[in-house]
PDB file of N, CA and C in Angstrom:
ATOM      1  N   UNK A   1       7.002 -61.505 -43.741  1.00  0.00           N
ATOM      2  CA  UNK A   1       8.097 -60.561 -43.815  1.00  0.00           C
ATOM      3  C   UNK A   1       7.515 -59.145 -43.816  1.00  0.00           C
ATOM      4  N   UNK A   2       8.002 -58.562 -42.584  1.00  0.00           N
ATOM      5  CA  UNK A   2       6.957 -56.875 -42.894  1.00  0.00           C
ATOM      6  C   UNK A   2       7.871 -56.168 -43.853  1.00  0.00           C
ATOM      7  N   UNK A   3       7.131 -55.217 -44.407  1.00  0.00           N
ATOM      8  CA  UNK A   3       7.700 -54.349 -45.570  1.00  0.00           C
ATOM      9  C   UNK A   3       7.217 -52.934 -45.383  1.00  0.00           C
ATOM     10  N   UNK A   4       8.335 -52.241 -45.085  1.00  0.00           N
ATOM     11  CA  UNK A   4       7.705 -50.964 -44.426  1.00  0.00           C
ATOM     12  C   UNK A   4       8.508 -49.621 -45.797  1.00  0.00           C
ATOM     13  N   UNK A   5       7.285 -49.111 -46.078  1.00  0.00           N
ATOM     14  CA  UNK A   5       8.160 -48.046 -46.972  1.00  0.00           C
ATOM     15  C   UNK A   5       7.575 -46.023 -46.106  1.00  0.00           C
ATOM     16  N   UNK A   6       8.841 -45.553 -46.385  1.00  0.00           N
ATOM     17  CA  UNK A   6       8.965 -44.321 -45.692  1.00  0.00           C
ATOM     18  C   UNK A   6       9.069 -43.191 -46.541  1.00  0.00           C
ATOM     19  N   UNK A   7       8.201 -42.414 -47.101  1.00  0.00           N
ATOM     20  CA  UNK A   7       8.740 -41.184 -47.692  1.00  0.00           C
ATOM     21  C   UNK A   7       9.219 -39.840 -46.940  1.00  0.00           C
ATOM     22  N   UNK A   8      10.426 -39.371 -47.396  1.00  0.00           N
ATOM     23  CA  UNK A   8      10.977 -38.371 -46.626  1.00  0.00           C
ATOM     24  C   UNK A   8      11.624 -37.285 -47.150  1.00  0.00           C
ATOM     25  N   UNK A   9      11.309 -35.787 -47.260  1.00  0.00           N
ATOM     26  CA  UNK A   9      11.467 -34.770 -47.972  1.00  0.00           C
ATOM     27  C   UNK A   9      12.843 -34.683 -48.092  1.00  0.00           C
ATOM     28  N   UNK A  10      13.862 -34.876 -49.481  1.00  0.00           N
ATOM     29  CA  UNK A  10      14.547 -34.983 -49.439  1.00  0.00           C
ATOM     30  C   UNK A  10      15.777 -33.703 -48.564  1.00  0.00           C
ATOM     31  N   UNK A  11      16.947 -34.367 -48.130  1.00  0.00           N
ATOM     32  CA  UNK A  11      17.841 -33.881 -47.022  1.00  0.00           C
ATOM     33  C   UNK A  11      18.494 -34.284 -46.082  1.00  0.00           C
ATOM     34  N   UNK A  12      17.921 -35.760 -45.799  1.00  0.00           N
ATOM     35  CA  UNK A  12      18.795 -35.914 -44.522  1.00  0.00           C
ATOM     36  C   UNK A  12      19.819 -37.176 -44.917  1.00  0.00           C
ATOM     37  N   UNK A  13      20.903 -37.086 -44.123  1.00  0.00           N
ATOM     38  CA  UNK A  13      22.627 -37.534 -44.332  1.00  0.00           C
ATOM     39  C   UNK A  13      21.700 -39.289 -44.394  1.00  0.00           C
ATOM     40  N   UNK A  14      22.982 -39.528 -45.078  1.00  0.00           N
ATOM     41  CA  UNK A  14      22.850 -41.339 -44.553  1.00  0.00           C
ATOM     42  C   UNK A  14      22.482 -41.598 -43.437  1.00  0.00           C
ATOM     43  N   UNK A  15      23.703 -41.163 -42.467  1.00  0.00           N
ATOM     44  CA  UNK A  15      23.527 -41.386 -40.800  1.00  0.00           C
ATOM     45  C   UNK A  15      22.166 -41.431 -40.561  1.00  0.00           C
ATOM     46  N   UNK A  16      21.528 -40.129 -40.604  1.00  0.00           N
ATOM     47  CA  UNK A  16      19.660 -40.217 -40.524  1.00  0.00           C
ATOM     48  C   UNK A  16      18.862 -41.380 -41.027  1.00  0.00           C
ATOM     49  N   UNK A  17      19.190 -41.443 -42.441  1.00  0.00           N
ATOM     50  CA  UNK A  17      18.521 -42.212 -42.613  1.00  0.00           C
ATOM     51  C   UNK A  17      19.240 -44.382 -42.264  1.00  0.00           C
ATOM     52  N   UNK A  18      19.958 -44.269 -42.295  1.00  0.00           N
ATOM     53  CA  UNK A  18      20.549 -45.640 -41.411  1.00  0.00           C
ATOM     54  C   UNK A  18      19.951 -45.609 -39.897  1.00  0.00           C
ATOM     55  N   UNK A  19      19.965 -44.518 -39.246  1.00  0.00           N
ATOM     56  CA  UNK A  19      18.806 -44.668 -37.567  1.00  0.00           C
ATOM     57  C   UNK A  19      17.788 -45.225 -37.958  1.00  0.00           C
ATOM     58  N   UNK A  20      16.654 -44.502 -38.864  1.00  0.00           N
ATOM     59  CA  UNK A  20      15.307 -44.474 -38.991  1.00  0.00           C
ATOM     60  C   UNK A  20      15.219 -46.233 -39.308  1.00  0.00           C
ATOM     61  N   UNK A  21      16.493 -46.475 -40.464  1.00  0.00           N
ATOM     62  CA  UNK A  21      16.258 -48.161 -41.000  1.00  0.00           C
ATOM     63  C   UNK A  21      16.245 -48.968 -39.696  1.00  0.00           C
ATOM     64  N   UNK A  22      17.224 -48.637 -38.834  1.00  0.00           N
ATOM     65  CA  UNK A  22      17.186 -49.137 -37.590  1.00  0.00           C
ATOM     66  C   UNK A  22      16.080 -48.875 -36.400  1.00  0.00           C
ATOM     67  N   UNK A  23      15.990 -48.068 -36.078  1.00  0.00           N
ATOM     68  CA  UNK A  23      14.842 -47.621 -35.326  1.00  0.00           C
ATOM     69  C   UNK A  23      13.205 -48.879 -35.808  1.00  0.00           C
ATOM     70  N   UNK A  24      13.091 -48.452 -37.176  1.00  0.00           N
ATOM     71  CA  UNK A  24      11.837 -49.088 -37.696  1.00  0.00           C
ATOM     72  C   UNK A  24      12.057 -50.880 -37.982  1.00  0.00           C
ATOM     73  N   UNK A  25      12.993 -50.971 -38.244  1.00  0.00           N
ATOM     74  CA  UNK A  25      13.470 -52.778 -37.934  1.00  0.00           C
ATOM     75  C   UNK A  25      13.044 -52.939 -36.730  1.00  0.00           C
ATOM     76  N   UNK A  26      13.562 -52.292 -34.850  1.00  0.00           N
ATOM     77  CA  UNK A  26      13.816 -52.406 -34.073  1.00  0.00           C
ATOM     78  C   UNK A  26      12.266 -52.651 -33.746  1.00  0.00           C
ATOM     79  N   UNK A  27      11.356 -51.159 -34.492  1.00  0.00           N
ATOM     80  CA  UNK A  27       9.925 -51.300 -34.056  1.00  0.00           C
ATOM     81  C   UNK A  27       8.550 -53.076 -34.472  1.00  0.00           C
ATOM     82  N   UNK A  28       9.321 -52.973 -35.827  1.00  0.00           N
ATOM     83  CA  UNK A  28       8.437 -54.153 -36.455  1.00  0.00           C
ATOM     84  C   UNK A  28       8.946 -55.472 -35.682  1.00  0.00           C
ATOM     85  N   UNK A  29      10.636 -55.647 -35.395  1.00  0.00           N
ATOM     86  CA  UNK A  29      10.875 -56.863 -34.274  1.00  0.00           C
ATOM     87  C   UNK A  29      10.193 -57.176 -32.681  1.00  0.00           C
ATOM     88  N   UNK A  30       9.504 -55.638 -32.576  1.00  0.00           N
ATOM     89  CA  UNK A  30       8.631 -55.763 -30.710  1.00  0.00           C
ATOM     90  C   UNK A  30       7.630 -55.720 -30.901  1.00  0.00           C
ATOM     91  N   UNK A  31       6.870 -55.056 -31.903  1.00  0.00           N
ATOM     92  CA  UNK A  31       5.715 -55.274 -32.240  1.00  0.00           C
ATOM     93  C   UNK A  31       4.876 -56.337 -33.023  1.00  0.00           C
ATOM     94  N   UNK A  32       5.413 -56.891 -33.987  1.00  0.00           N
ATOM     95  CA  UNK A  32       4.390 -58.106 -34.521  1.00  0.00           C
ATOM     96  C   UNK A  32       5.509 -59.132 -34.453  1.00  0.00           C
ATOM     97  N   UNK A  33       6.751 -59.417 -33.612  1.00  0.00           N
ATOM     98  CA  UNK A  33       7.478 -60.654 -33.472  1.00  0.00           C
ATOM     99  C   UNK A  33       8.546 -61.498 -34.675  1.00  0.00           C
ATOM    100  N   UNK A  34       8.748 -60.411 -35.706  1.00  0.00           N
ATOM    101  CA  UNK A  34       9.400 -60.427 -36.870  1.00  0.00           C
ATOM    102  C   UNK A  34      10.495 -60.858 -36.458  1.00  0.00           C
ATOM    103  N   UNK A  35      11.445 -61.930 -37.823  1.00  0.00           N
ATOM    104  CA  UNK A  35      12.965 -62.218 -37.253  1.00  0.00           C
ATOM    105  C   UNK A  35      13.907 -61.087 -38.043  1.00  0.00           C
ATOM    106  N   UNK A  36      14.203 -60.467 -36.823  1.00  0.00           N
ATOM    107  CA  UNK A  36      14.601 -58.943 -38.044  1.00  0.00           C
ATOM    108  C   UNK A  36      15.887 -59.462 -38.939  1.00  0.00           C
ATOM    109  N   UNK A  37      15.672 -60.527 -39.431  1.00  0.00           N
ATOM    110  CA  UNK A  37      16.617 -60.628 -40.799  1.00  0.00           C
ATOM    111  C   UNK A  37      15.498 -60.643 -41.837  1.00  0.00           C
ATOM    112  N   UNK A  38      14.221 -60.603 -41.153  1.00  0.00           N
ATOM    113  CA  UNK A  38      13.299 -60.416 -42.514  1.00  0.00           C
ATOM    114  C   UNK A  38      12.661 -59.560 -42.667  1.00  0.00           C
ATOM    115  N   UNK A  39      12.777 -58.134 -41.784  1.00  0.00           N
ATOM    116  CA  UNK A  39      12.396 -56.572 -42.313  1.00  0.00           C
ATOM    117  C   UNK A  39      12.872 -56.267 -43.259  1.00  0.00           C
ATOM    118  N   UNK A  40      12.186 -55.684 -43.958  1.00  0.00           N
ATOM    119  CA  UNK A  40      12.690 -54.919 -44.814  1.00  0.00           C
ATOM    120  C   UNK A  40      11.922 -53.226 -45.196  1.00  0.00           C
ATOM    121  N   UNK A  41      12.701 -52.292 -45.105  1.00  0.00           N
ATOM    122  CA  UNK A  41      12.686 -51.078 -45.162  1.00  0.00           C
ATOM    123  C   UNK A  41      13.201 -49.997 -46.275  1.00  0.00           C
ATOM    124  N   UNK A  42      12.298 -49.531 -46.557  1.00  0.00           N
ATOM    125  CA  UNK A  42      12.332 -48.998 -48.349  1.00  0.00           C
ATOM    126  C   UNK A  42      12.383 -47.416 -48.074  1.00  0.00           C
ATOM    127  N   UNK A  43      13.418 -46.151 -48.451  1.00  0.00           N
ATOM    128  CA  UNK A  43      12.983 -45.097 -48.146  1.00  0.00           C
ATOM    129  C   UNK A  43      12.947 -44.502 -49.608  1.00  0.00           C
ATOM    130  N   UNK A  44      12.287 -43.697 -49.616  1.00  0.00           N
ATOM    131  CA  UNK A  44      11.918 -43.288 -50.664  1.00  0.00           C
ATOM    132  C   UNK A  44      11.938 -41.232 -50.810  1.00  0.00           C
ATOM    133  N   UNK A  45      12.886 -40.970 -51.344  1.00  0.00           N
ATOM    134  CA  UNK A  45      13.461 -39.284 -50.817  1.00  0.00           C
ATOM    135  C   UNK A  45      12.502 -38.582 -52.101  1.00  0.00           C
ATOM    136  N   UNK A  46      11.762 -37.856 -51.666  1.00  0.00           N
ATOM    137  CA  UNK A  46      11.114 -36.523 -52.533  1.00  0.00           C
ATOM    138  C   UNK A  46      11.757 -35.339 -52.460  1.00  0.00           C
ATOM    139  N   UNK A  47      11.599 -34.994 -54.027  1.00  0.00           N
ATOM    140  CA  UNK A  47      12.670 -34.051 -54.062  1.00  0.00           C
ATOM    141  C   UNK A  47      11.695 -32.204 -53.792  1.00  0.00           C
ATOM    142  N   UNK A  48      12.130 -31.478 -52.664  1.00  0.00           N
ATOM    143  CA  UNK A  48      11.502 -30.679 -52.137  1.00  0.00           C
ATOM    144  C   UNK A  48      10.724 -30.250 -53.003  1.00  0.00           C
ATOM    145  N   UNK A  49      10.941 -29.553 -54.529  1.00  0.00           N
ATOM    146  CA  UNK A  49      10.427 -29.145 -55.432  1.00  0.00           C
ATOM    147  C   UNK A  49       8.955 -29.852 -55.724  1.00  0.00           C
ATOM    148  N   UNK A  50       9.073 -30.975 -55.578  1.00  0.00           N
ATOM    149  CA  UNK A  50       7.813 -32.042 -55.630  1.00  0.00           C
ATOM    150  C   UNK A  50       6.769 -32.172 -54.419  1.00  0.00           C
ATOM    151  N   UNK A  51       6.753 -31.767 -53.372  1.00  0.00           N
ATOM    152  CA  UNK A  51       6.374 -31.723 -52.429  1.00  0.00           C
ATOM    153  C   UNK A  51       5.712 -30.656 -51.907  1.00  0.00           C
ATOM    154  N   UNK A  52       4.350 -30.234 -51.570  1.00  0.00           N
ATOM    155  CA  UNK A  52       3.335 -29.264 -51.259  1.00  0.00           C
ATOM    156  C   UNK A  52       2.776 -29.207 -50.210  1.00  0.00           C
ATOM    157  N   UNK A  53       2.835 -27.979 -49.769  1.00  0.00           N
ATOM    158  CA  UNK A  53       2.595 -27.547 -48.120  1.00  0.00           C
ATOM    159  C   UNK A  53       2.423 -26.251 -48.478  1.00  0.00           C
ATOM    160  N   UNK A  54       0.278 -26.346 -47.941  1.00  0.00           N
ATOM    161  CA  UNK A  54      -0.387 -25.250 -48.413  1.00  0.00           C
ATOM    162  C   UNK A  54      -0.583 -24.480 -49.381  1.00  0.00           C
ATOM    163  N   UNK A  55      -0.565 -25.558 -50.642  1.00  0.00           N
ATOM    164  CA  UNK A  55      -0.385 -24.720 -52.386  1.00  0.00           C
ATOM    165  C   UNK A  55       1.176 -24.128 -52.453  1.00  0.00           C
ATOM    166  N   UNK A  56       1.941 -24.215 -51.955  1.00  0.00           N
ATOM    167  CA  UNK A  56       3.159 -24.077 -52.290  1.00  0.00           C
ATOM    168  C   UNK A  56       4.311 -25.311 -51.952  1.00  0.00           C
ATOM    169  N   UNK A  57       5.359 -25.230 -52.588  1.00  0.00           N
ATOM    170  CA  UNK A  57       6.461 -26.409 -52.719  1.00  0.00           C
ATOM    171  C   UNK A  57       7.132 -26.264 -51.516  1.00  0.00           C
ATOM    172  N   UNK A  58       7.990 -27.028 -51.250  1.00  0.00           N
ATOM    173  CA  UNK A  58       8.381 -27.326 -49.698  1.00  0.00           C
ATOM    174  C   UNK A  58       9.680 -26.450 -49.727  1.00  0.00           C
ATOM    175  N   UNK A  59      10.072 -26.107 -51.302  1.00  0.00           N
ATOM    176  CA  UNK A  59      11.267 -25.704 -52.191  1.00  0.00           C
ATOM    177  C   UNK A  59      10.977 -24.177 -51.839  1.00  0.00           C
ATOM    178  N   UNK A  60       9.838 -23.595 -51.892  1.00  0.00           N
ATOM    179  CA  UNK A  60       9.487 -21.951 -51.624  1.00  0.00           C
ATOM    180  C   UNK A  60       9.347 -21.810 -50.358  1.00  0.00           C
ATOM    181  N   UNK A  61       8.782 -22.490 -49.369  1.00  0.00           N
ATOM    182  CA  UNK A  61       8.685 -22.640 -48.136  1.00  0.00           C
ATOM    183  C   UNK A  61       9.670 -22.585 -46.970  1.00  0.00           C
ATOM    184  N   UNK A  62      11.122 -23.313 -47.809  1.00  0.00           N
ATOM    185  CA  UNK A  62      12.310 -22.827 -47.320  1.00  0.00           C
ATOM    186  C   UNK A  62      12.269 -24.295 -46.449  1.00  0.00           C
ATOM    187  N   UNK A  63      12.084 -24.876 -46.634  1.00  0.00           N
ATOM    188  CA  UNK A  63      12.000 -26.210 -46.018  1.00  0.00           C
ATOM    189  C   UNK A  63      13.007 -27.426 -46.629  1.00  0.00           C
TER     190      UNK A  63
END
């Protein structure tokens, strides 16, 4: 069963993230032959404040 986990600076709608679940099911079913009822896909949202790009937060960065 592949198990794919994604971290992603928090922000984007469900919609976004429901593609990506799809998209990355779609990838692990052509690539290693998975029965995509047994992907499974974990996202995991950081909250900008937590997140660093170049000694500063992703939160000051404007990101």
């Amino acid at each position: 069963m592949p198990i794919m986990q994604v971290f992603l600076i928090e922000g984007r709608t469900d919609e976004q993230k429901a593609r990506l679940i799809r998209a990355l099911t779609d990838a692990a079913v052509e690539a290693v032959g998975a029965p995509v009822e047994t992907v499974r896909v974990m996202i995991t949202e950081v909250p900008k404040a937590q997140f660093g790009i170049g000694g500063k937060t992703a939160t000051e960065l404007g990101r």
